[in-house]
Protein backbone atom coordinates (compact mmCIF):
# COMPACT_ATOMS: atom_id res chain seq x y z
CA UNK A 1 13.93 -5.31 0.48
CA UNK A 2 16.92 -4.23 2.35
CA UNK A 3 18.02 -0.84 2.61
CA UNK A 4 21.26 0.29 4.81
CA UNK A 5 23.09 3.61 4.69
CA UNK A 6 26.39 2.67 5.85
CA UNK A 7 28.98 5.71 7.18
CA UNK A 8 32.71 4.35 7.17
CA UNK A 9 35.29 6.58 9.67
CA UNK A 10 38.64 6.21 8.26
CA UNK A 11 40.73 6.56 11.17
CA UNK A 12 44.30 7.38 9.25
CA UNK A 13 42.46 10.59 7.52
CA UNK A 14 40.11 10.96 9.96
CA UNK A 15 37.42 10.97 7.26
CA UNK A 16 33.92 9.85 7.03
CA UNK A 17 31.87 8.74 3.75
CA UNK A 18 28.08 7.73 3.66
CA UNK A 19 27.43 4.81 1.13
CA UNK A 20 23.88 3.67 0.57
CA UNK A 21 23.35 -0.25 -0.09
CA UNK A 22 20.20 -1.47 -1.86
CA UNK A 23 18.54 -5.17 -2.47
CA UNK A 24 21.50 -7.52 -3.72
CA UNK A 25 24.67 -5.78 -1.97
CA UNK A 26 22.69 -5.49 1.53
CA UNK A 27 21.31 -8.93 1.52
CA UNK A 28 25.13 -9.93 2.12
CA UNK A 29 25.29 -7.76 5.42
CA UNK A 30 21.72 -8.94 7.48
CA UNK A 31 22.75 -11.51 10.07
CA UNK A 32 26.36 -10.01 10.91
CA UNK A 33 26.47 -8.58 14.54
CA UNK A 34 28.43 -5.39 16.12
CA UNK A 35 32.26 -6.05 16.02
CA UNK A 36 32.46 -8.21 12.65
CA UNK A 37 35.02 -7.08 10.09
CA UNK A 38 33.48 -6.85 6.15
CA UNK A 39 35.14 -6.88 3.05
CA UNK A 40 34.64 -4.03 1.50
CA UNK A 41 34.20 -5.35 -1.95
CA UNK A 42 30.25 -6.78 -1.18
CA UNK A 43 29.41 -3.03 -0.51
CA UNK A 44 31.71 -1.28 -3.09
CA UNK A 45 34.48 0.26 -0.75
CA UNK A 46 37.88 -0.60 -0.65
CA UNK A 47 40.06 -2.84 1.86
CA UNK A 48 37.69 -4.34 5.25
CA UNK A 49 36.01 -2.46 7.65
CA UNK A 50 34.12 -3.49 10.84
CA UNK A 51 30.84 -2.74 12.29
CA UNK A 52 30.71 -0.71 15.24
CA UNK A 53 27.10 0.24 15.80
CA UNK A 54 23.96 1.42 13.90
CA UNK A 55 20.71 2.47 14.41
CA UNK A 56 16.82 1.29 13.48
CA UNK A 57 14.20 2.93 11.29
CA UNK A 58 12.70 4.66 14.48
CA UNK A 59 16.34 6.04 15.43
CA UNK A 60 16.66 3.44 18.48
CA UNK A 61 20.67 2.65 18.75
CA UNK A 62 21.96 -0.71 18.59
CA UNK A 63 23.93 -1.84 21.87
CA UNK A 64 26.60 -4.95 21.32
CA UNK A 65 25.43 -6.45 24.87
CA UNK A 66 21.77 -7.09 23.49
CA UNK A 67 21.83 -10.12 20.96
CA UNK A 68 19.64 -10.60 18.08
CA UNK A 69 17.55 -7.99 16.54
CA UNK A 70 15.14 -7.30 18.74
CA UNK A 71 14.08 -3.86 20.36
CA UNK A 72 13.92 -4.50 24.38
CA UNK A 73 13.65 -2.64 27.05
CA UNK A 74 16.87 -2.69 29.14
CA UNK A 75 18.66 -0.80 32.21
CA UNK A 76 21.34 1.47 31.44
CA UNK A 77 23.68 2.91 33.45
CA UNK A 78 25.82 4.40 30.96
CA UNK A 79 26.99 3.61 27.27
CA UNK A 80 25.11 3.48 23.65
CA UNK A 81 21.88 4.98 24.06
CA UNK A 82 21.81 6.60 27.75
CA UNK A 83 22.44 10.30 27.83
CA UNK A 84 24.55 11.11 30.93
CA UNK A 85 22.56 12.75 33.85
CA UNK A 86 23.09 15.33 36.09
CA UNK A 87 23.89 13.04 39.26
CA UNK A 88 26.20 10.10 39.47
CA UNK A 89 24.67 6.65 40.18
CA UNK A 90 21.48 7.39 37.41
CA UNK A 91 19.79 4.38 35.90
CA UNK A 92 16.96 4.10 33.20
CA UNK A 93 15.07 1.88 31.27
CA UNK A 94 15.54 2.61 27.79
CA UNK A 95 14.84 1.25 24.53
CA UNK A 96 17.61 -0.20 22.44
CA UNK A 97 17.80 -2.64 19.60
CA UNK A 98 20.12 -5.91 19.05
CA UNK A 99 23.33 -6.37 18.17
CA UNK A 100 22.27 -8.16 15.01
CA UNK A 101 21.71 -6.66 11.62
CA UNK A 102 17.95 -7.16 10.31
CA UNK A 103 16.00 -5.29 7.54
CA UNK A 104 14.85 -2.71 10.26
CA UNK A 105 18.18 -1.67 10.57
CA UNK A 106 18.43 2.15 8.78
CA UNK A 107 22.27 2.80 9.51
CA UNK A 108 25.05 1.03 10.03
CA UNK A 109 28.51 2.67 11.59
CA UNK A 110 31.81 0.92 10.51
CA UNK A 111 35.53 2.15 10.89
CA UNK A 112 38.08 0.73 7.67
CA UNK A 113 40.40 -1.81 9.42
């Protein structure tokens, strides 16, 4: 049972809208990955969009340089999921999840195309 909230940035208006996908429409989105364009029509929205990010159940962010679906531990310098620090040169380990779309996936981020 797949669940998504999906938030779509139109970048003409500069508006965002929140669309919730259940069972049957979301089934069509698990297995796409980070950059993919959609058609709009599987989820109810008009014209294509693609996926630019997301997040997991637990609020972990999805990174496009991790593939699969996996959570992992990774190094981070800077980019989706590292919070800049106060000094230059800062790495952490943090934990991110997969560029691919699963059923622990909570929300997905898209921009219309």
């Amino acid at each position: 049972m797949a669940t998504f909230k999906i938030v779509v940035s139109d970048p003409k208006t500069r508006k965002a809208q929140s669309v919730e996908v259940k069972d049957p429409q979301a089934q069509s989105l698990l297995g796409l990955k980070i950059g993919e364009d959609v058609d709009g029509s599987l989820v109810g929205l008009p014209g294509r969009f693609k996926i630019t990010g997301g997040s997991d159940k637990a609020g972990f962010p999805m990174r496009p340089d991790v593939s699969g679906g996996v959570k992992k531990y990774v190094l981070l310098t800077r980019g989706v999921g590292f919070r800049k620090g106060a000094s230059e040169g800062k790495k952490k380990r943090k934990l991110v999840r997969g560029n691919t779309i699963t059923e622990e996936i909570y929300q997905l981020n898209a921009v219309m195309v």
